[in-house]
N, C-alpha and C. Protein backbone atom coordinates (compact mmCIF):
# COMPACT_ATOMS: atom_id res chain seq x y z
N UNK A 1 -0.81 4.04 34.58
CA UNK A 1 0.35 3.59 33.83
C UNK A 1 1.56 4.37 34.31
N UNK A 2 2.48 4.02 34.76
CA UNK A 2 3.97 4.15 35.25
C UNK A 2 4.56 4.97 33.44
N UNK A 3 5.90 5.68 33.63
CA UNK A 3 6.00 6.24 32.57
C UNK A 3 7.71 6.47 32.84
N UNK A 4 8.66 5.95 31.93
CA UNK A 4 9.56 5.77 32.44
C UNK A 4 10.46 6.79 30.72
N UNK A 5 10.81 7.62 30.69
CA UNK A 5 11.58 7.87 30.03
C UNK A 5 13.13 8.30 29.57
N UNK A 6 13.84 7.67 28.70
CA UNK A 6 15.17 8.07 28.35
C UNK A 6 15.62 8.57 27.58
N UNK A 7 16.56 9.82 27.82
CA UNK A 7 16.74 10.96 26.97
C UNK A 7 17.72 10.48 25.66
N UNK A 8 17.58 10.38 24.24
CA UNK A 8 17.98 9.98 23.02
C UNK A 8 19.04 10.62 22.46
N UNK A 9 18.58 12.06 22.62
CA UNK A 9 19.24 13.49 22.08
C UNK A 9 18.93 13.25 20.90
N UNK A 10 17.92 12.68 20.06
CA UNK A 10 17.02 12.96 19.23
C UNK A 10 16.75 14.44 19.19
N UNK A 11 16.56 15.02 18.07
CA UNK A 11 15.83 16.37 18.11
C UNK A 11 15.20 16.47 16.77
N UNK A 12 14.11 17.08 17.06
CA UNK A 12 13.24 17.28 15.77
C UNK A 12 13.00 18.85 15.83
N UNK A 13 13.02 19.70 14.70
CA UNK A 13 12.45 20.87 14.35
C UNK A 13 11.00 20.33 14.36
N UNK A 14 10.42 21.59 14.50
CA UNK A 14 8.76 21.73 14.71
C UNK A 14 8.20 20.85 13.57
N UNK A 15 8.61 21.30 12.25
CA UNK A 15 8.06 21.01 10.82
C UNK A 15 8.37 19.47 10.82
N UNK A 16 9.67 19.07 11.24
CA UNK A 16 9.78 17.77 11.07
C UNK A 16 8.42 16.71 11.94
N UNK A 17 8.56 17.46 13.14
CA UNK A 17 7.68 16.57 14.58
C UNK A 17 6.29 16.65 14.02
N UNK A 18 5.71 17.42 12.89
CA UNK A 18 4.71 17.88 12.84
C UNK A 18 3.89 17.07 11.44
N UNK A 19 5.14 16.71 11.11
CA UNK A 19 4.95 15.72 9.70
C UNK A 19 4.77 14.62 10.64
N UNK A 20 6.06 14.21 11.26
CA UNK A 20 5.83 12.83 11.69
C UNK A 20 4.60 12.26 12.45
N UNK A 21 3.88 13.38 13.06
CA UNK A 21 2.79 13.15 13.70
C UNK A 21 1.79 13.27 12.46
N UNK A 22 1.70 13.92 11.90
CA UNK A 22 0.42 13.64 11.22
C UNK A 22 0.39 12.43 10.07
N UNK A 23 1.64 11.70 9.82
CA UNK A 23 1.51 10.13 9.34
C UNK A 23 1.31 9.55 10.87
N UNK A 24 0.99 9.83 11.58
CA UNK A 24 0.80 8.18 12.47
C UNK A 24 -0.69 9.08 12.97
N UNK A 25 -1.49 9.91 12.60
CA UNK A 25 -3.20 10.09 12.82
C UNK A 25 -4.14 10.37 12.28
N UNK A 26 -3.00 9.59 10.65
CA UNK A 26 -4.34 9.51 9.62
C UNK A 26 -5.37 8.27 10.32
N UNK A 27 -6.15 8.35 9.19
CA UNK A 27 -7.58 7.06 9.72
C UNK A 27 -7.15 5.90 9.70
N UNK A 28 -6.25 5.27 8.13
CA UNK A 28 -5.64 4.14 8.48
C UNK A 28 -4.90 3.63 9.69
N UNK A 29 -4.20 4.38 9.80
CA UNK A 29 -3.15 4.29 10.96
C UNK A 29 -3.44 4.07 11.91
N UNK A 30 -4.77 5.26 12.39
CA UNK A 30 -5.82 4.74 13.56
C UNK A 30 -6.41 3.27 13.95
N UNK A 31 -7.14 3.06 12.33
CA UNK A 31 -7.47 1.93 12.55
C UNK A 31 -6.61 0.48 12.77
N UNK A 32 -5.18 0.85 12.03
CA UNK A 32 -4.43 -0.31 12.16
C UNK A 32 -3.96 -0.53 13.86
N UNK A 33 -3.76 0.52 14.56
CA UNK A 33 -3.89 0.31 15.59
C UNK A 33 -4.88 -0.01 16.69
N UNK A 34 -5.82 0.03 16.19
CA UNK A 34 -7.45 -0.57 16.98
C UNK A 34 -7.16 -2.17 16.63
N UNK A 35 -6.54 -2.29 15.47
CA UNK A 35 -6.80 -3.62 14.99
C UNK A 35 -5.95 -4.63 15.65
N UNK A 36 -4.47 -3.94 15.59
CA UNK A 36 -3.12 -4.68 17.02
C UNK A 36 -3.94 -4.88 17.99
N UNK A 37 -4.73 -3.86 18.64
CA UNK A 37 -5.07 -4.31 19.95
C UNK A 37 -5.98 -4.85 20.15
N UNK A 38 -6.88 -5.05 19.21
CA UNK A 38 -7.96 -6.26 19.39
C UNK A 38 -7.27 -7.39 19.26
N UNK A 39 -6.07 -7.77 18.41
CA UNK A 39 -5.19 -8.69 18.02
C UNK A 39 -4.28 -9.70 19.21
N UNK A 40 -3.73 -8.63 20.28
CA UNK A 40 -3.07 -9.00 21.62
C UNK A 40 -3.89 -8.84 22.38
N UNK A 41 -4.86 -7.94 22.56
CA UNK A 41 -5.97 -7.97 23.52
C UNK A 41 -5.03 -8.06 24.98
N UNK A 42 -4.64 -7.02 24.96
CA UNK A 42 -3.81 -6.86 26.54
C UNK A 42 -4.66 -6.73 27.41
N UNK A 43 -4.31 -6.93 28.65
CA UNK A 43 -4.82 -7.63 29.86
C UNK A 43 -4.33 -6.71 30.86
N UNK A 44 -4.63 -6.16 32.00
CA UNK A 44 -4.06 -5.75 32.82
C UNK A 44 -2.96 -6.45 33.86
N UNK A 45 -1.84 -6.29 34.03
CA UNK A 45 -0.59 -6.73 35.11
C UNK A 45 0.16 -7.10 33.62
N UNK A 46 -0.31 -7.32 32.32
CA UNK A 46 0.95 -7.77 31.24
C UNK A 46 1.88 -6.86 31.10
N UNK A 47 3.03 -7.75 30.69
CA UNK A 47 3.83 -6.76 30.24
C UNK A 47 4.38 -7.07 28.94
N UNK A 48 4.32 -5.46 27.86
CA UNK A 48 4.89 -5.89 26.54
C UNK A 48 5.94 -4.90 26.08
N UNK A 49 6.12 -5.18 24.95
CA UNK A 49 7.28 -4.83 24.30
C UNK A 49 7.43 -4.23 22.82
N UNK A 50 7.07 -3.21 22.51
CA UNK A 50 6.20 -2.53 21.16
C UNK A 50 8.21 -2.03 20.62
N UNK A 51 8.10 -3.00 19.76
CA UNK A 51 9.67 -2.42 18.71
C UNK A 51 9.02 -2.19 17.74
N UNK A 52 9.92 -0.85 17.58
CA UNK A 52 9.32 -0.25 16.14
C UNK A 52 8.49 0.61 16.64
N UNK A 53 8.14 1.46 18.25
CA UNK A 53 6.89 1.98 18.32
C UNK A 53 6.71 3.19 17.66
N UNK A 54 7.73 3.94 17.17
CA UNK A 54 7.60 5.18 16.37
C UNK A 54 7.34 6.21 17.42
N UNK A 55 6.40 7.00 17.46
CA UNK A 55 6.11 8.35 18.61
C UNK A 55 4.93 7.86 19.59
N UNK A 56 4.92 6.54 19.69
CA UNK A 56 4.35 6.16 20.71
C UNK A 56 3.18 5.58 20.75
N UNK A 57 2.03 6.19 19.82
CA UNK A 57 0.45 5.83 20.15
C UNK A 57 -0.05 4.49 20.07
N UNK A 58 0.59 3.59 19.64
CA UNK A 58 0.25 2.03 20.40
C UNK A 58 0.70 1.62 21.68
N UNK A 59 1.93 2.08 22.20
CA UNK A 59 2.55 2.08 23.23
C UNK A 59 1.63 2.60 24.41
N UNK A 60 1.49 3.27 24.00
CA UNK A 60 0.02 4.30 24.83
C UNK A 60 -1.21 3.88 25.08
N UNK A 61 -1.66 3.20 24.53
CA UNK A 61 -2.86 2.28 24.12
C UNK A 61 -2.35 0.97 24.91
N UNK A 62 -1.48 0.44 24.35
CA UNK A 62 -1.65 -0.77 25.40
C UNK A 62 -1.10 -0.13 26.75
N UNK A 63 -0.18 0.75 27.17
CA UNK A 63 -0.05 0.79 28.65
C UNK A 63 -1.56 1.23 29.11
N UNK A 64 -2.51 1.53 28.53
CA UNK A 64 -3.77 2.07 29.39
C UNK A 64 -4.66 0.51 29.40
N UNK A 65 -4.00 -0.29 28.75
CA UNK A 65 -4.70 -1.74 28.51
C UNK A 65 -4.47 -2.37 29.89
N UNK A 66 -3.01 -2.40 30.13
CA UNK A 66 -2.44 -3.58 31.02
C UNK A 66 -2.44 -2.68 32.29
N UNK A 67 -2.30 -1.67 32.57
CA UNK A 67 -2.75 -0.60 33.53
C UNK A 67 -1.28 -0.53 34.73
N UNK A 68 -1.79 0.25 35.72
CA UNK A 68 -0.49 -0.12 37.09
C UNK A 68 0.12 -1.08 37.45
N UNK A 69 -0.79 -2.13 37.29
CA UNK A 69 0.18 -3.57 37.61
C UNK A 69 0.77 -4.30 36.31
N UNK A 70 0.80 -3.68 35.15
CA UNK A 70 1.52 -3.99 33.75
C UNK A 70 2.47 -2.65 33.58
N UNK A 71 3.35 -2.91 32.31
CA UNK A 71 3.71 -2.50 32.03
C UNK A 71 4.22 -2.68 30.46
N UNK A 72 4.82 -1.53 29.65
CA UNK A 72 5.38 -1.24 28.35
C UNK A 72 6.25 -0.83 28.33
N UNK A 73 6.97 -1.22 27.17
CA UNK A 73 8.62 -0.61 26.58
C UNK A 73 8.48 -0.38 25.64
N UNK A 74 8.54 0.93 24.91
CA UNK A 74 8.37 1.20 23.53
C UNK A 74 10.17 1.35 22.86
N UNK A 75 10.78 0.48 21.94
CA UNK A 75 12.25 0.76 21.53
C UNK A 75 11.49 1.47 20.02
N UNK A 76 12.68 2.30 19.81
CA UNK A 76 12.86 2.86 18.11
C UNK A 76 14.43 2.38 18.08
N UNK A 77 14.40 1.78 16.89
CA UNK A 77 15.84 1.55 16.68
C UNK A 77 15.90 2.76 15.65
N UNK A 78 17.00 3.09 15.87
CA UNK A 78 18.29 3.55 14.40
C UNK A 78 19.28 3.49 14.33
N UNK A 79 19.88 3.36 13.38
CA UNK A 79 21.08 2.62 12.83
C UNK A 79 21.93 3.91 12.41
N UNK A 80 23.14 3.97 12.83
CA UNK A 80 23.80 5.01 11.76
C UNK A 80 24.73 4.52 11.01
N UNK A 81 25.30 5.35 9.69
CA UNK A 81 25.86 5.13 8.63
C UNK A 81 27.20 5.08 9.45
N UNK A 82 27.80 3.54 8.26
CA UNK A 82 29.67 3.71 8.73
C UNK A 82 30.05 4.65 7.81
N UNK A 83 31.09 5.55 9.16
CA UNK A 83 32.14 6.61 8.82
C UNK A 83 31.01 8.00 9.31
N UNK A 84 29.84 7.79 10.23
CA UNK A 84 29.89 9.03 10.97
C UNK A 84 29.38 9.34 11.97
């Protein structure tokens, strides 16, 4: 899998990165993602498009699906408040 990344200037303190990871590796979470990918059942040479991927671990999962000749784009949107 090819790995293409762009810098956000996102920053997380430890405590923050450390929460956010441990909501996306509870068991549910796990499983809801076993369940997407039985769902698209990616293919190797596809290419997809995971919005909403959060810190990645479906994104990850299917790029090991669709392999070197596929590829993934994981977007996070955020929005900021008017007036800052």
């Amino acid at each position: 899998m090819r790995s293409i990344t762009i810098n956000t200037n996102l920053q997380y303190d430890k405590d923050s990165s450390d929460r956010l990871v441990a909501m996306y590796i509870t068991p549910e979470l796990f499983e809801q993602r076993k369940e997407i990918l039985q769902a698209l059942s990616p293919r190797p040479g596809e290419h997809v498009l995971d919005v909403g991927s959060g810190p990645g671990f479906l994104a990850c999962a299917i790029g090991e699906a669709v392999g070197l000749s596929g590829w993934v784009c994981g977007v996070v949107g955020f929005t900021q408040k008017s007036g800052e």
